[in-house]
Protein backbone atom coordinates (compact mmCIF):
# COMPACT_ATOMS: atom_id res chain seq x y z
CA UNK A 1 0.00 0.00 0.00
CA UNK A 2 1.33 3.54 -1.04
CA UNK A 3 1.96 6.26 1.99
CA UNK A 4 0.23 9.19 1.32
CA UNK A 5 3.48 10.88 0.78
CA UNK A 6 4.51 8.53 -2.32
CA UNK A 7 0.59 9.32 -3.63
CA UNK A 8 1.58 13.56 -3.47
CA UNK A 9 5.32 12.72 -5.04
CA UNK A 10 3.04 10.28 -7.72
CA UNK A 11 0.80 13.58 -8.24
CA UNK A 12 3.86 16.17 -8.64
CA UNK A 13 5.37 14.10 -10.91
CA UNK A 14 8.96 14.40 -8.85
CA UNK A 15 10.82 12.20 -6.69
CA UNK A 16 12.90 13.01 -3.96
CA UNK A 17 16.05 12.71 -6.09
CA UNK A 18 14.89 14.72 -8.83
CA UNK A 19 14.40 17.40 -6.65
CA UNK A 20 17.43 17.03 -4.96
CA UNK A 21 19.38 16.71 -7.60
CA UNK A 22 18.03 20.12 -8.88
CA UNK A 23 18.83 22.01 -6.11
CA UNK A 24 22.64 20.75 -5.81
CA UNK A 25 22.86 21.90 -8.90
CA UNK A 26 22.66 25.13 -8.04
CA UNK A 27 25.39 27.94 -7.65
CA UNK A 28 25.52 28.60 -4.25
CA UNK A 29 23.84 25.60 -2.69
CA UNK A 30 25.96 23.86 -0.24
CA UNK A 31 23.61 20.82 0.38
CA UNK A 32 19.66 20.17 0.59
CA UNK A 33 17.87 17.87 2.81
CA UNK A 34 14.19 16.74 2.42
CA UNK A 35 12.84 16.10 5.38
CA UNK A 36 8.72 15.45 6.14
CA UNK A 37 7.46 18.33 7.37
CA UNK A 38 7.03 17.55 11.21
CA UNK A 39 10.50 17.87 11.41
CA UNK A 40 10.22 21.75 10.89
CA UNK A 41 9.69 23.70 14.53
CA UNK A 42 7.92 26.36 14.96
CA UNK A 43 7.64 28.27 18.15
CA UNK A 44 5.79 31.50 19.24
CA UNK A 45 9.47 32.68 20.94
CA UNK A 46 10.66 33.04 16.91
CA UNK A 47 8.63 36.18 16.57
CA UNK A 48 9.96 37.86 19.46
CA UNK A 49 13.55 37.77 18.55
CA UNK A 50 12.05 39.68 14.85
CA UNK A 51 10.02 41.82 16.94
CA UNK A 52 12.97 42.79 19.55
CA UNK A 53 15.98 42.36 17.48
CA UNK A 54 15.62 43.21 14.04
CA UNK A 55 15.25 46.47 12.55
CA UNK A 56 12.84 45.39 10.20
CA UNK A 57 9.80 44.04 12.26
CA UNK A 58 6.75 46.36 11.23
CA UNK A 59 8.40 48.10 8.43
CA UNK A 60 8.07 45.39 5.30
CA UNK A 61 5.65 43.73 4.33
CA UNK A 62 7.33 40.08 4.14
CA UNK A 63 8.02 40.61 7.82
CA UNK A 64 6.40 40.48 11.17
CA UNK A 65 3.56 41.23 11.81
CA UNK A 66 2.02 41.28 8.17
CA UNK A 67 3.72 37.39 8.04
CA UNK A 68 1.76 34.01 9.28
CA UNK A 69 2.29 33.58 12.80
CA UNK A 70 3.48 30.35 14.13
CA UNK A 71 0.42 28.56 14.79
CA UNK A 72 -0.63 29.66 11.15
CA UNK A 73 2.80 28.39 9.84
CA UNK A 74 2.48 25.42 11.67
CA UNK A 75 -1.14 24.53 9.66
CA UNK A 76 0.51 25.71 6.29
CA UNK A 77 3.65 23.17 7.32
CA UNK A 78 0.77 20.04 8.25
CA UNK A 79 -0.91 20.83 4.56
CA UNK A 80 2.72 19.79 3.20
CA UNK A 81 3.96 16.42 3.73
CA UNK A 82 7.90 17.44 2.77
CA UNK A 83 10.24 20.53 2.93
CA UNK A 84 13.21 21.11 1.38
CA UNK A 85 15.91 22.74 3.62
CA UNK A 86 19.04 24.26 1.66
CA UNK A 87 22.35 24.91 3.45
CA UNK A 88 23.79 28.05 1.53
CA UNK A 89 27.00 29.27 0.96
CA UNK A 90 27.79 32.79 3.10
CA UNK A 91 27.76 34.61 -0.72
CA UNK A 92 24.51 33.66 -2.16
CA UNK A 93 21.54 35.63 -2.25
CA UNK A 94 19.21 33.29 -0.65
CA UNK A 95 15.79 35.00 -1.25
CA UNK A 96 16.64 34.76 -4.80
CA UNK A 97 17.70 31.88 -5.14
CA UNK A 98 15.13 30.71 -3.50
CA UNK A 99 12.64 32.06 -5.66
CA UNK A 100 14.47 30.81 -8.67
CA UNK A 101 14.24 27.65 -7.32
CA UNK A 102 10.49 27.56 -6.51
CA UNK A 103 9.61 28.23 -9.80
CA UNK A 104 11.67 25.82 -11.51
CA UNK A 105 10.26 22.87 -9.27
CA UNK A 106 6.71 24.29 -9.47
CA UNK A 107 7.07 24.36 -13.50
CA UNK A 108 8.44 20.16 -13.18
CA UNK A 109 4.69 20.09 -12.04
CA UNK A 110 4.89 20.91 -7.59
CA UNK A 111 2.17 23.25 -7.88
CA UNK A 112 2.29 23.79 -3.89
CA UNK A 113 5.65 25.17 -4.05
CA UNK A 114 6.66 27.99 -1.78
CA UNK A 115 9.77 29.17 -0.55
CA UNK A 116 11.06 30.71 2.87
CA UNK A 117 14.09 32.74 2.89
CA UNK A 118 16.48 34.30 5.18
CA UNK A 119 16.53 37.69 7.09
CA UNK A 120 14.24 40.64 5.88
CA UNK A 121 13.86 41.54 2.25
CA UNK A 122 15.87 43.94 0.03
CA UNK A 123 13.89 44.54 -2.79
CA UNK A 124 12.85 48.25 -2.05
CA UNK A 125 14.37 50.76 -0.19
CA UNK A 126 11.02 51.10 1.29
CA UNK A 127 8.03 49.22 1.17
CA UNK A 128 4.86 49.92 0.41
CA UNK A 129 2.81 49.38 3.68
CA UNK A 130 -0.03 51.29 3.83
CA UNK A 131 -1.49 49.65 0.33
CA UNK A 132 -0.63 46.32 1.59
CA UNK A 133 0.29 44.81 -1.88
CA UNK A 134 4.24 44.20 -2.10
CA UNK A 135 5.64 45.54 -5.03
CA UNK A 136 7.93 42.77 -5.32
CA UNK A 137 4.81 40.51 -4.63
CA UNK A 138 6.54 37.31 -7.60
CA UNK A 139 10.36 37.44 -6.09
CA UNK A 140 9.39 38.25 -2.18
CA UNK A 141 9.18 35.65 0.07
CA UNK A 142 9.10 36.15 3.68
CA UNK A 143 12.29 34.44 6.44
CA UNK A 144 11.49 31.44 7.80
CA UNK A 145 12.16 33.19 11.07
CA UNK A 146 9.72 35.65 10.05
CA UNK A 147 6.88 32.76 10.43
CA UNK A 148 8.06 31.61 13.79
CA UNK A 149 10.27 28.89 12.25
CA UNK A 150 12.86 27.78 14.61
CA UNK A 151 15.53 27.63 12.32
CA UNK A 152 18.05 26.33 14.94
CA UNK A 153 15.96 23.43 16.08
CA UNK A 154 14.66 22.66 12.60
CA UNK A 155 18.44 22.54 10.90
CA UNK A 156 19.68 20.33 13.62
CA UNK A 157 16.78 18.21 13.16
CA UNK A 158 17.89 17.91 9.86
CA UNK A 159 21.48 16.99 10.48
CA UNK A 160 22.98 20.39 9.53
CA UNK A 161 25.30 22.33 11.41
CA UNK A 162 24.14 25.58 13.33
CA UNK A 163 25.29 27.67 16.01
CA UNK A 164 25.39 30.92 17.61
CA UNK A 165 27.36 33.42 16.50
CA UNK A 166 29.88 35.15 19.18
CA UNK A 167 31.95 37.80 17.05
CA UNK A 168 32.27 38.93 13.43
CA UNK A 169 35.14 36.81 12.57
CA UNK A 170 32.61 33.72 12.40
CA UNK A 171 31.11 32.37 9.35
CA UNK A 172 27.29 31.82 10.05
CA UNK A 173 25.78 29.12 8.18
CA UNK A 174 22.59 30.30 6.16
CA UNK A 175 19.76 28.33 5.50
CA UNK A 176 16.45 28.56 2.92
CA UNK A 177 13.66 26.13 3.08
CA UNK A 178 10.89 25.15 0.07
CA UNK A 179 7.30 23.57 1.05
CA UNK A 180 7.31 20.77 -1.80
CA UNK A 181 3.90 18.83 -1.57
């Protein structure tokens, strides 16, 4: 009997490896896991660190508190049955690429596609708040931090390596993360 997970990788018309093998083909991409999605944390904590440590909470549209908060990402994440989490390298323009990469698997037939970048968005100098439609609305994507993704927790749980940064010298590792099916 077929899982309900080979049934929606039947239905995209893409295997694990296919989409895989994609991604690793792609400049900047230091590896990709697919994991199922349960292994993706989310936790109402995330938003505070956006709301009390970044100067971008309020001010974009792609971040807090126009994005899905966790208990909204969580029911996004359980109508999903995999993710995709990339490990980039420290040069790559994740939200792009990230984009770039959506698309391509959605056109191989993964119509529920979406992508999740990292940090806040740099496609205006200011954005457009008070009409509430992004400019940008095709290439922006919101941080997986920005919808209370523990990104920590959930790269770990993937097998990546992660940890806090103590000075500037330190190379951070940088992560992106597409809903699949």
């Amino acid at each position: 009997m077929r899982s309900k997970t080979q049934k929606s990788v039947e239905q995209a018309g893409l295997s694990d490896k296919e989409i895989r093998d994609l991604v690793q083909r792609t400049k900047g991409v230091r590896a990709v896991r697919i994991i199922p999605t349960s292994r993706v944390v989310t936790a109402p904590w995330v938003r505070l660190k956006c709301q009390f440590g970044c100067d971008g909470y309020g001010r974009c549209l792609v971040c807090p508190p126009f994005t899905p908060t966790p208990d909204q990402m969580r029911a996004v994440l359980d109508s999903y049955h995999r993710v995709m989490l990339i490990h980039f390298d420290t040069q790559t323009n994740i939200k792009a690429t990230i984009v770039d990469l959506e698309r391509a698997i959605f056109l191989r037939g993964a119509w529920k596609a979406f992508g999740l970048g990292a940090g806040p968005c740099y496609f205006c100098k200011r954005c457009e708040l008070t009409s509430g439609r992004c400019r940008h609305a095709e290439r922006a994507r919101p941080a997986m931090e920005a919808c209370g993704i523990d990104v920590f927790s959930s790269a770990r749980n993937a097998g990546f390596p992660i940890e806090v940064i103590r000075n500037r010298r330190q190379c951070p590792n940088y992560y992106g993360m597409i809903l699949v099916d």
